[in-house]
C-alpha atoms as a PDB file:
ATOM      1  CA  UNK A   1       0.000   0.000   0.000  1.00  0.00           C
ATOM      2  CA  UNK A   2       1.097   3.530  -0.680  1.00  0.00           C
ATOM      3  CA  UNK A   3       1.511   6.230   1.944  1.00  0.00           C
ATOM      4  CA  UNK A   4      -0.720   9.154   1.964  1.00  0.00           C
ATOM      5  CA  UNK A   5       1.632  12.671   1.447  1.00  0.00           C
ATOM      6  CA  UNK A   6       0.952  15.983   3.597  1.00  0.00           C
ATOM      7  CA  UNK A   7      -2.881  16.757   2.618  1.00  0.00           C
ATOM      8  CA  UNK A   8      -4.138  20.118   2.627  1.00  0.00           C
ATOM      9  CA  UNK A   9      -7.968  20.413   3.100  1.00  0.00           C
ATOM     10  CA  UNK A  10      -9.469  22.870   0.779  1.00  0.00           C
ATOM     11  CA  UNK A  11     -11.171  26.183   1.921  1.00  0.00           C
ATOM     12  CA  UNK A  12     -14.777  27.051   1.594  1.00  0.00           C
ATOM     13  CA  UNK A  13     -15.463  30.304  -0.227  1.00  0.00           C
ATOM     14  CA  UNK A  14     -18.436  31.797  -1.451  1.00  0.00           C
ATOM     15  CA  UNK A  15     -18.208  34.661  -4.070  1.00  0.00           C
ATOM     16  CA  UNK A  16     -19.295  38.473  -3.610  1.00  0.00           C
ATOM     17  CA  UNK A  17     -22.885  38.181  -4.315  1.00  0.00           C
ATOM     18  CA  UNK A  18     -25.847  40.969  -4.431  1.00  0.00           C
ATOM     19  CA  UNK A  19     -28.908  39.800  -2.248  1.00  0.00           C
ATOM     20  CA  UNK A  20     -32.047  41.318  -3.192  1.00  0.00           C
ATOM     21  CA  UNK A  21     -34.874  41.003  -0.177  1.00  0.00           C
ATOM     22  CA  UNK A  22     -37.758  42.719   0.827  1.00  0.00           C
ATOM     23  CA  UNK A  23     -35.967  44.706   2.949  1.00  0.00           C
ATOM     24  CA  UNK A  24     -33.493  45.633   0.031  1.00  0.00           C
ATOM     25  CA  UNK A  25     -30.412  44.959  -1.662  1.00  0.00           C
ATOM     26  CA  UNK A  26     -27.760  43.643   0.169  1.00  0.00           C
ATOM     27  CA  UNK A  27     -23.840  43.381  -1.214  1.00  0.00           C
ATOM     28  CA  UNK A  28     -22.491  39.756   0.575  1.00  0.00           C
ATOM     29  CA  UNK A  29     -18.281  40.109   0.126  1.00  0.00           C
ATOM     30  CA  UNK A  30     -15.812  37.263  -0.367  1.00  0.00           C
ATOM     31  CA  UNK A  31     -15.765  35.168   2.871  1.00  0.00           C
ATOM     32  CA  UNK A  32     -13.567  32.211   3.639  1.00  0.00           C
ATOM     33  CA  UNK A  33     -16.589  29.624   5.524  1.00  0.00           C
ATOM     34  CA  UNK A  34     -18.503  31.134   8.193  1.00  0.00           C
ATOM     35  CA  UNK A  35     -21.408  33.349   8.659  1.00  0.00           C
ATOM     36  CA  UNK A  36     -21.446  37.302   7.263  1.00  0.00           C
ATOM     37  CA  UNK A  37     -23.954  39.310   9.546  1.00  0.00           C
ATOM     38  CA  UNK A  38     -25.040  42.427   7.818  1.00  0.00           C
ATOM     39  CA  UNK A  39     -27.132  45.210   9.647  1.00  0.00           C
ATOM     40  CA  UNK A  40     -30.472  45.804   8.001  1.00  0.00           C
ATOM     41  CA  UNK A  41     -30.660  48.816   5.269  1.00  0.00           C
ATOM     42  CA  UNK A  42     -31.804  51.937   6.385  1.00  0.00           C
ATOM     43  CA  UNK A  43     -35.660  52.325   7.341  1.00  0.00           C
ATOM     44  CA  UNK A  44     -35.236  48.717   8.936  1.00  0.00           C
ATOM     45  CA  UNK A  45     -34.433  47.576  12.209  1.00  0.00           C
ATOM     46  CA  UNK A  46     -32.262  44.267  13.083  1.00  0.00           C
ATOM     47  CA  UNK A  47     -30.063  42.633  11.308  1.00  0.00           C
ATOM     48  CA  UNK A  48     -29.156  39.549   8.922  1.00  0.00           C
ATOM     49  CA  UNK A  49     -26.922  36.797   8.863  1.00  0.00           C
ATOM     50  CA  UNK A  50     -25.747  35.042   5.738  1.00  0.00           C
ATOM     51  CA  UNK A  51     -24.405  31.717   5.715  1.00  0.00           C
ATOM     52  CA  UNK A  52     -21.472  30.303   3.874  1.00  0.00           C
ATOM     53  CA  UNK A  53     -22.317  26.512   3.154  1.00  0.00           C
ATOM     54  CA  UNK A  54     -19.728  23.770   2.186  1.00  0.00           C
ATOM     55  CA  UNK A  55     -21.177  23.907  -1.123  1.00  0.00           C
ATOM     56  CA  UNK A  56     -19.943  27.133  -1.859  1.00  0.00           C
ATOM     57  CA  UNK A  57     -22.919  28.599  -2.005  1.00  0.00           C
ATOM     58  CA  UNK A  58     -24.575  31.373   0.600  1.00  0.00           C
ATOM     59  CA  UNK A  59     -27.971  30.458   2.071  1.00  0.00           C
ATOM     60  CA  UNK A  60     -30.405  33.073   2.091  1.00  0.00           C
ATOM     61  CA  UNK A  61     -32.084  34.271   5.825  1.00  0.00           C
ATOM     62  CA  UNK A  62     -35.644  34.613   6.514  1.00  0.00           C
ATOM     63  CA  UNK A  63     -36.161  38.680   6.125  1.00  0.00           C
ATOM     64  CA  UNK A  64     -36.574  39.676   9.479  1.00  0.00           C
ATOM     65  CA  UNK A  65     -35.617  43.731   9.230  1.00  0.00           C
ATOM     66  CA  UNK A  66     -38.598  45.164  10.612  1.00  0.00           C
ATOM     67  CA  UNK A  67     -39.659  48.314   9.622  1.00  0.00           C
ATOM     68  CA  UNK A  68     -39.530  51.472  11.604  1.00  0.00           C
END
Protein backbone atom coordinates (compact mmCIF):
# COMPACT_ATOMS: atom_id res chain seq x y z
CA UNK A 1 0.00 0.00 0.00
CA UNK A 2 1.10 3.53 -0.68
CA UNK A 3 1.51 6.23 1.94
CA UNK A 4 -0.72 9.15 1.96
CA UNK A 5 1.63 12.67 1.45
CA UNK A 6 0.95 15.98 3.60
CA UNK A 7 -2.88 16.76 2.62
CA UNK A 8 -4.14 20.12 2.63
CA UNK A 9 -7.97 20.41 3.10
CA UNK A 10 -9.47 22.87 0.78
CA UNK A 11 -11.17 26.18 1.92
CA UNK A 12 -14.78 27.05 1.59
CA UNK A 13 -15.46 30.30 -0.23
CA UNK A 14 -18.44 31.80 -1.45
CA UNK A 15 -18.21 34.66 -4.07
CA UNK A 16 -19.29 38.47 -3.61
CA UNK A 17 -22.88 38.18 -4.31
CA UNK A 18 -25.85 40.97 -4.43
CA UNK A 19 -28.91 39.80 -2.25
CA UNK A 20 -32.05 41.32 -3.19
CA UNK A 21 -34.87 41.00 -0.18
CA UNK A 22 -37.76 42.72 0.83
CA UNK A 23 -35.97 44.71 2.95
CA UNK A 24 -33.49 45.63 0.03
CA UNK A 25 -30.41 44.96 -1.66
CA UNK A 26 -27.76 43.64 0.17
CA UNK A 27 -23.84 43.38 -1.21
CA UNK A 28 -22.49 39.76 0.58
CA UNK A 29 -18.28 40.11 0.13
CA UNK A 30 -15.81 37.26 -0.37
CA UNK A 31 -15.77 35.17 2.87
CA UNK A 32 -13.57 32.21 3.64
CA UNK A 33 -16.59 29.62 5.52
CA UNK A 34 -18.50 31.13 8.19
CA UNK A 35 -21.41 33.35 8.66
CA UNK A 36 -21.45 37.30 7.26
CA UNK A 37 -23.95 39.31 9.55
CA UNK A 38 -25.04 42.43 7.82
CA UNK A 39 -27.13 45.21 9.65
CA UNK A 40 -30.47 45.80 8.00
CA UNK A 41 -30.66 48.82 5.27
CA UNK A 42 -31.80 51.94 6.39
CA UNK A 43 -35.66 52.33 7.34
CA UNK A 44 -35.24 48.72 8.94
CA UNK A 45 -34.43 47.58 12.21
CA UNK A 46 -32.26 44.27 13.08
CA UNK A 47 -30.06 42.63 11.31
CA UNK A 48 -29.16 39.55 8.92
CA UNK A 49 -26.92 36.80 8.86
CA UNK A 50 -25.75 35.04 5.74
CA UNK A 51 -24.40 31.72 5.72
CA UNK A 52 -21.47 30.30 3.87
CA UNK A 53 -22.32 26.51 3.15
CA UNK A 54 -19.73 23.77 2.19
CA UNK A 55 -21.18 23.91 -1.12
CA UNK A 56 -19.94 27.13 -1.86
CA UNK A 57 -22.92 28.60 -2.01
CA UNK A 58 -24.58 31.37 0.60
CA UNK A 59 -27.97 30.46 2.07
CA UNK A 60 -30.41 33.07 2.09
CA UNK A 61 -32.08 34.27 5.82
CA UNK A 62 -35.64 34.61 6.51
CA UNK A 63 -36.16 38.68 6.13
CA UNK A 64 -36.57 39.68 9.48
CA UNK A 65 -35.62 43.73 9.23
CA UNK A 66 -38.60 45.16 10.61
CA UNK A 67 -39.66 48.31 9.62
CA UNK A 68 -39.53 51.47 11.60
Amino acid sequence: MGAWGDCELGTISCPPQEVTLPSGTYALPLLVSGDQTLPCNSGYDGSLTFSCNADFTWSLPEDTCGGR
